[in-house]
Protein backbone atom coordinates (compact mmCIF):
# COMPACT_ATOMS: atom_id res chain seq x y z
CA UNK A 1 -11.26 26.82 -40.91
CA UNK A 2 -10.52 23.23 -41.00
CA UNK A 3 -8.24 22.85 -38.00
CA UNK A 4 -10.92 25.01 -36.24
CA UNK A 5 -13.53 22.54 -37.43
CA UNK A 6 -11.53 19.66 -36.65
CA UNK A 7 -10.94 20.81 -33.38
CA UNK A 8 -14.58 21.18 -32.46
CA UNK A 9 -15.12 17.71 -33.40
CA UNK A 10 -12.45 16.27 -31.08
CA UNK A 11 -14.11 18.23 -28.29
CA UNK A 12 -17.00 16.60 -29.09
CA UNK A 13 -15.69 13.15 -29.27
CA UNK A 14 -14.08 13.66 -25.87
CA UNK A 15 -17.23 15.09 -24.19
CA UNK A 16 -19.26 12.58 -25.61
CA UNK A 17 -16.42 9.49 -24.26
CA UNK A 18 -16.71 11.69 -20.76
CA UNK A 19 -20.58 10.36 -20.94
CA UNK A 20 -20.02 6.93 -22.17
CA UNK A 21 -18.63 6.37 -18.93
CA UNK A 22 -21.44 6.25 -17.15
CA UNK A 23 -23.42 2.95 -17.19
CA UNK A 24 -26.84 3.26 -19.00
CA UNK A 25 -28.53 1.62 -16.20
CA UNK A 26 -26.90 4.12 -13.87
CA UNK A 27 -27.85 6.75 -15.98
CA UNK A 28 -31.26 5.66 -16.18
CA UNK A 29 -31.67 5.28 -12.50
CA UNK A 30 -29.79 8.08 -11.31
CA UNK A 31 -32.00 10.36 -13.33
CA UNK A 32 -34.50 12.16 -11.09
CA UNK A 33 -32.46 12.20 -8.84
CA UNK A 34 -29.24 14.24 -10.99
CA UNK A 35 -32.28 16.51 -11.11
CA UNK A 36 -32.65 17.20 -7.61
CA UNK A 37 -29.01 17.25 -7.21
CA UNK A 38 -28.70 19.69 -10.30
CA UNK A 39 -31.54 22.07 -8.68
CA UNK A 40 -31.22 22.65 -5.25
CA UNK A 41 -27.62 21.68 -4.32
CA UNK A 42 -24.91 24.23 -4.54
CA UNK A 43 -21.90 24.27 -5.55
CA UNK A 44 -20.41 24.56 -2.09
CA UNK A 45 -22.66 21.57 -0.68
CA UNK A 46 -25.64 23.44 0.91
CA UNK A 47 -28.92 22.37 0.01
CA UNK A 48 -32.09 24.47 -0.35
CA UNK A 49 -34.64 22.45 1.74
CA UNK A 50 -37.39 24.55 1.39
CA UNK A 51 -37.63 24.79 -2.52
CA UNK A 52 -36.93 21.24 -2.61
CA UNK A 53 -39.71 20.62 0.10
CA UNK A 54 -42.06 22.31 -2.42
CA UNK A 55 -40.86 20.39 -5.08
CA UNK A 56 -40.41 17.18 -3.97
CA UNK A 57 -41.55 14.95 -6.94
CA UNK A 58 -38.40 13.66 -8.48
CA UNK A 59 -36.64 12.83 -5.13
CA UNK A 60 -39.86 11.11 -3.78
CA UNK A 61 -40.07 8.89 -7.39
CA UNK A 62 -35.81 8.66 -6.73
CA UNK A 63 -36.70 7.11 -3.18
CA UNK A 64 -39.38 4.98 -5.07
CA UNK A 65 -37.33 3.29 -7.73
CA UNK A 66 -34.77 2.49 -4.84
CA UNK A 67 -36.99 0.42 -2.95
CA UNK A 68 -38.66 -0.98 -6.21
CA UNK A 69 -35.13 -1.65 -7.38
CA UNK A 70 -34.38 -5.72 -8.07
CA UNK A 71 -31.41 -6.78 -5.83
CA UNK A 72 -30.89 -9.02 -8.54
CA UNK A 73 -29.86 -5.91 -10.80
CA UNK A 74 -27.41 -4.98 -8.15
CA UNK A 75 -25.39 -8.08 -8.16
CA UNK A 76 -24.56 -6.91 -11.54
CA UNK A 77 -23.70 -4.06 -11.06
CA UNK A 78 -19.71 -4.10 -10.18
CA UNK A 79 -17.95 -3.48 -7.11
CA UNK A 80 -17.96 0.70 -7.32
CA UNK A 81 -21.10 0.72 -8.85
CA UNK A 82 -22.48 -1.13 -5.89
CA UNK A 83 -20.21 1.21 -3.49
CA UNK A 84 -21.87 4.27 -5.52
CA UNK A 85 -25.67 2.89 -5.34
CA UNK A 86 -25.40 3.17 -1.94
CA UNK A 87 -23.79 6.22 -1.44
CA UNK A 88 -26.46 7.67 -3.29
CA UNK A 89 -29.48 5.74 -1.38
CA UNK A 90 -27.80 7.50 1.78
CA UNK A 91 -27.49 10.57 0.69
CA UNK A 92 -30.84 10.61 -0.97
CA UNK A 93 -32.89 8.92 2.14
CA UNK A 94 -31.13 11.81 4.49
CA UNK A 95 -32.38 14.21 2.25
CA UNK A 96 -36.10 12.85 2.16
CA UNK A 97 -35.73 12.79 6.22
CA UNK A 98 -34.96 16.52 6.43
CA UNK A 99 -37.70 17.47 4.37
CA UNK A 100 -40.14 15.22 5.81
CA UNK A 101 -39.55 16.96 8.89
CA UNK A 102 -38.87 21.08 7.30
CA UNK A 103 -38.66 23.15 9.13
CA UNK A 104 -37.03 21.09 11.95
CA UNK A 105 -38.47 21.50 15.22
CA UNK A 106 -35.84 21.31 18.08
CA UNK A 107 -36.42 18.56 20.84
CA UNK A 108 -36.03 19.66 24.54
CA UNK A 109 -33.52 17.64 25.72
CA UNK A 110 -31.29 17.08 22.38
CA UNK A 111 -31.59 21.40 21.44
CA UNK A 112 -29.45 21.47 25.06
CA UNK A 113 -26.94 19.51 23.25
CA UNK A 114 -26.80 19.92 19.30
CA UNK A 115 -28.14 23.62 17.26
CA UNK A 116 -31.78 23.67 17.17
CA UNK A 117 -32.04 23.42 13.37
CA UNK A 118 -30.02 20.27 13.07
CA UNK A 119 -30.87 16.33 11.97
CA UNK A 120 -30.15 15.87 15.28
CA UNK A 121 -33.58 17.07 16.33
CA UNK A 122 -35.00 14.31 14.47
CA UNK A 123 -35.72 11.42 16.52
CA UNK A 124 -34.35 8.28 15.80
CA UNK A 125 -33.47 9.44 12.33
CA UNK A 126 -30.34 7.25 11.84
CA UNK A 127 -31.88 4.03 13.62
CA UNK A 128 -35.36 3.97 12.30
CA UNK A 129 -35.26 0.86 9.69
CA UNK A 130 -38.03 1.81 7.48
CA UNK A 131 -36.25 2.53 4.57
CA UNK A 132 -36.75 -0.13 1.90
CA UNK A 133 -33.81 -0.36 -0.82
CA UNK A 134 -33.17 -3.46 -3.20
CA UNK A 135 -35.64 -5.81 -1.50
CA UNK A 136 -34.23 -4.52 1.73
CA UNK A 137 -35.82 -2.78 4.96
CA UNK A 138 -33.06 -0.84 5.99
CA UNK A 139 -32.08 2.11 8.67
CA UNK A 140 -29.10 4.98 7.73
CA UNK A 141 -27.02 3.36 10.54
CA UNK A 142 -27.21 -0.40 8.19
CA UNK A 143 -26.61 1.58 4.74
CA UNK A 144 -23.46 3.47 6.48
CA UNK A 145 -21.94 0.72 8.88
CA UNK A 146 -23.00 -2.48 8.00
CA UNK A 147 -23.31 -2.11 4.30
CA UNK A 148 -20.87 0.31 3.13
CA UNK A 149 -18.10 -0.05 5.80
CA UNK A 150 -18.34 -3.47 6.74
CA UNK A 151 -19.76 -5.41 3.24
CA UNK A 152 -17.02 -2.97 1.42
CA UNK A 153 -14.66 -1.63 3.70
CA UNK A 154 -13.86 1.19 1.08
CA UNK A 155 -12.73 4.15 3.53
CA UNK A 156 -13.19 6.87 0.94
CA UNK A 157 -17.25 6.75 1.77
CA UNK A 158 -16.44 8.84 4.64
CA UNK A 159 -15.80 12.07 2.16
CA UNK A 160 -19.48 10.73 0.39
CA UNK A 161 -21.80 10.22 2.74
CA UNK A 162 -23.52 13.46 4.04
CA UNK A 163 -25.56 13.62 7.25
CA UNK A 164 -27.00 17.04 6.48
CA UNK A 165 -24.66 19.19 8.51
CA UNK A 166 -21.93 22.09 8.29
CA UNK A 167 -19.13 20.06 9.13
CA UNK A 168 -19.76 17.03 6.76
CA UNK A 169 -18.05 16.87 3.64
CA UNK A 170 -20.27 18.84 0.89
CA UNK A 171 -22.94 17.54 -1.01
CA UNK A 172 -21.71 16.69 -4.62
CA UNK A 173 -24.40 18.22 -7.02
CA UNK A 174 -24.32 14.80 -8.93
CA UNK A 175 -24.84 11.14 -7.89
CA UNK A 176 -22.23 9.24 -7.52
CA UNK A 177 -21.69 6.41 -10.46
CA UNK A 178 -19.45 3.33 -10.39
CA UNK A 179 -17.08 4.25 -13.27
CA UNK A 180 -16.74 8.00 -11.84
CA UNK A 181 -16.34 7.14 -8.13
CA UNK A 182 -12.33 7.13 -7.68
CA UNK A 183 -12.05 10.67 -9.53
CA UNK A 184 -15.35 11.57 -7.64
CA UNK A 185 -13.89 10.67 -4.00
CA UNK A 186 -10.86 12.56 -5.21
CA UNK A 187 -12.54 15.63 -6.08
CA UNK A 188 -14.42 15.27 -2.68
CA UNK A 189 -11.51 14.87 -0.17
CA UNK A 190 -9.62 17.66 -2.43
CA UNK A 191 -12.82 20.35 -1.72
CA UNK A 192 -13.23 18.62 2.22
CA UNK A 193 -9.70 19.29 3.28
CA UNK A 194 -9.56 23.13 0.72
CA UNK A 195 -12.92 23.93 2.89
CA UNK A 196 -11.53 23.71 6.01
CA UNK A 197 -13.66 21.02 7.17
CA UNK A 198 -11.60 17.99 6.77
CA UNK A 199 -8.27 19.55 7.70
CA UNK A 200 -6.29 22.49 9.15
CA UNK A 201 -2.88 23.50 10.32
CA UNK A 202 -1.13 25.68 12.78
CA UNK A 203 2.72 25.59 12.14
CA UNK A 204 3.57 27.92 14.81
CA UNK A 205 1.79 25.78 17.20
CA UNK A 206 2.79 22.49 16.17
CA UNK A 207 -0.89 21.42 15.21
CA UNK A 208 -2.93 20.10 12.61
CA UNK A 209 -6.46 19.88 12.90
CA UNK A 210 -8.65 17.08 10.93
CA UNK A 211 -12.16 16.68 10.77
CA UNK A 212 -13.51 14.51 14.03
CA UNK A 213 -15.02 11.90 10.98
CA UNK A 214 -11.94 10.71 11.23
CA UNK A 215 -11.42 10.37 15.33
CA UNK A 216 -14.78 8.35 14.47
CA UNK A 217 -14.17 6.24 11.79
CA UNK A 218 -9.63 7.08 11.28
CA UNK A 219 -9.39 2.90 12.15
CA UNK A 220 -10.96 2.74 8.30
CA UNK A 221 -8.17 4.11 6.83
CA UNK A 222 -5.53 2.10 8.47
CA UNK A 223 -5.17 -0.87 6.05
CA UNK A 224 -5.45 0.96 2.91
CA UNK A 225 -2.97 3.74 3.96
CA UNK A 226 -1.18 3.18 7.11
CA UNK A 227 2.81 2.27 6.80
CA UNK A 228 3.90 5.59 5.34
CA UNK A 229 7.68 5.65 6.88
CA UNK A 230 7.98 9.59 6.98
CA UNK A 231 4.61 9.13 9.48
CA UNK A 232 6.54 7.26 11.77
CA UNK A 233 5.81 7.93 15.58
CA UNK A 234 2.16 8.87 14.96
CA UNK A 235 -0.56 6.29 16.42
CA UNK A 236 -1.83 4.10 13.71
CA UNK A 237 -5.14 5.31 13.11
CA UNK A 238 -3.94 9.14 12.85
CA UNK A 239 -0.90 7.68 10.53
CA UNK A 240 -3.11 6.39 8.41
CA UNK A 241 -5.71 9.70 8.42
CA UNK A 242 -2.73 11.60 7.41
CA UNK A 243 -1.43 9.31 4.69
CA UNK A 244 -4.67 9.83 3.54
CA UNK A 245 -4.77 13.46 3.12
CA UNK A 246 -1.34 13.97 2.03
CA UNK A 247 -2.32 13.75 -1.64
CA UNK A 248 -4.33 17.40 -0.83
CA UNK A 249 -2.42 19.14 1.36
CA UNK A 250 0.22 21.59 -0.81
CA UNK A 251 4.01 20.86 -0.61
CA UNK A 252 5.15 23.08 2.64
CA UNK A 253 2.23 21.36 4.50
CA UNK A 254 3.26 18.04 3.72
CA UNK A 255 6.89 18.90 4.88
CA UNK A 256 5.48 20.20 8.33
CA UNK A 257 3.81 16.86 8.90
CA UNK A 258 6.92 15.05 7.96
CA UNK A 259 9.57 16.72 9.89
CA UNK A 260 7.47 18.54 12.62
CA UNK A 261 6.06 15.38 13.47
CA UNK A 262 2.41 18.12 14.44
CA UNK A 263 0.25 17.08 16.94
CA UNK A 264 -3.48 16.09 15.89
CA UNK A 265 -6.31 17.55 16.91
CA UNK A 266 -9.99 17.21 15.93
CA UNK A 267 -12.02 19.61 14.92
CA UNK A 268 -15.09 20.95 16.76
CA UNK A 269 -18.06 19.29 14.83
CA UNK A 270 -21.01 21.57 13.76
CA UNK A 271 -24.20 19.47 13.36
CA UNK A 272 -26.10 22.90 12.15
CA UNK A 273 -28.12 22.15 8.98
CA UNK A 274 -26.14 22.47 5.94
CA UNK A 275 -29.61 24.50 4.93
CA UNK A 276 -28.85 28.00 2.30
């Protein structure tokens, strides 16, 4: 009886240091939209646009405290925390675009070239700087390129940051929070390359297949993870995309890559809504 109590307590203990992690201003902030997170994301990254269309509140009040949010708060929040602010203004911001415009209505020329339920239909969705965050008027393109890649230059964002379709990595059910975000990028490549999304392989072809994210943005990788000496011969960019998934690819994949010396490939990119 006592070991059994004194085991319950230590569970305790370490679920409650598990929660101490997180920053009580993240916490705080990060609240309504957990919420929304919690209650229309699934596990496997879709997102159920028409409940959350109908029930809107806590990601509009979300979108609200962002814009209402003092930059001079951000400075202090550290470097990931910073990273993981705007990962979740991104993600969040996308969301309120595809249910400001549920059900999407395709556009003549672009449903010729992308599915008809897609972001895509949405005109000038990533370049339209109306957003306002921190003190800031911002577009999705400034959040995602000259914010997070260039003011950070932390490649992992590209298993984060979701632009509402099949082929992005999934939508984590939780925000993302400073302390967290190394085990949460880590969870996210793992279930991006598992999915099929971020990475395939055909041995008896001499392929591997990786998500075209990475013939877009691979030259973000390069100084964190290029150099790997059993990648030798590869280009640099594609060196460095595949020193970067090595850590989730099992054992007899890895030894393909490093003695097959596989082609890359990219995988076709499905901009279909990640919708249920």
């Amino acid at each position: 009886m006592h070991r059994s109590i004194s085991a319950v307590c230590a569970l305790i203990i370490l679920l409650l240091s598990h929660v101490s992690i997180v920053r009580a201003d993240e916490a705080t902030l990060y609240k309504p939209y957990a919420s929304v997170l919690t209650n229309f994301v699934l596990t496997d990254g879709r997102v159920d646009y028409a409940s959350l269309k109908q029930k809107r509140s806590e990601l509009d009040s979300f979108l609200k405290s962002l814009a209402s949010f003092s930059p001079k708060e951000l400075e202090t929040f550290n470097r990931n925390a910073q990273i993981a602010f705007w990962i979740n203004a991104y993600n969040a911001i996308t969301l309120g675009e595809i249910i400001n415009h549920y059900p999407i209505k395709p556009n003549l020329v672009t449903s010729l070239l992308y599915p008809k339920k897609s972001i895509r239909q949405i005109d000038n969705v990533w370049d339209a700087d109306d957003h306002s965050v921190a003190g800031r008027k911002l577009s999705l393109n400034d959040i995602e390129h000259r914010i997070l890649r260039q003011e950070f230059k932390k490649p992992e964002i590209h298993v984060a940051l979701v632009c509402a379709a099949r082929s992005c990595p999934p939508l984590r059910n939780e925000p993302y929070y400073g302390d967290l975000l190394e085990e949460q990028f880590r969870a996210q490549a793992k279930e991006f390359v598992e999915s099929g999304r971020g990475f395939s392989a055909e041995p008896e072809r001499g392929v591997v297949y990786v998500s075209k994210i990475f013939e877009w943005f691979g030259d973000d990788f390069v100084t964190d993870y290029a150099g790997n000496p059993k990648l030798k011969g590869y280009s640099t960019k594609n060196a460095a995309t595949l020193a970067f998934l090595l850590e989730y690819l099992d054992e007899d994949t890895q030894q393909f890559i490093f003695e097959k010396k596989p082609n890359v490939e990219y995988l076709d990119y499905d901009w279909t809504l990640n919708d249920l």
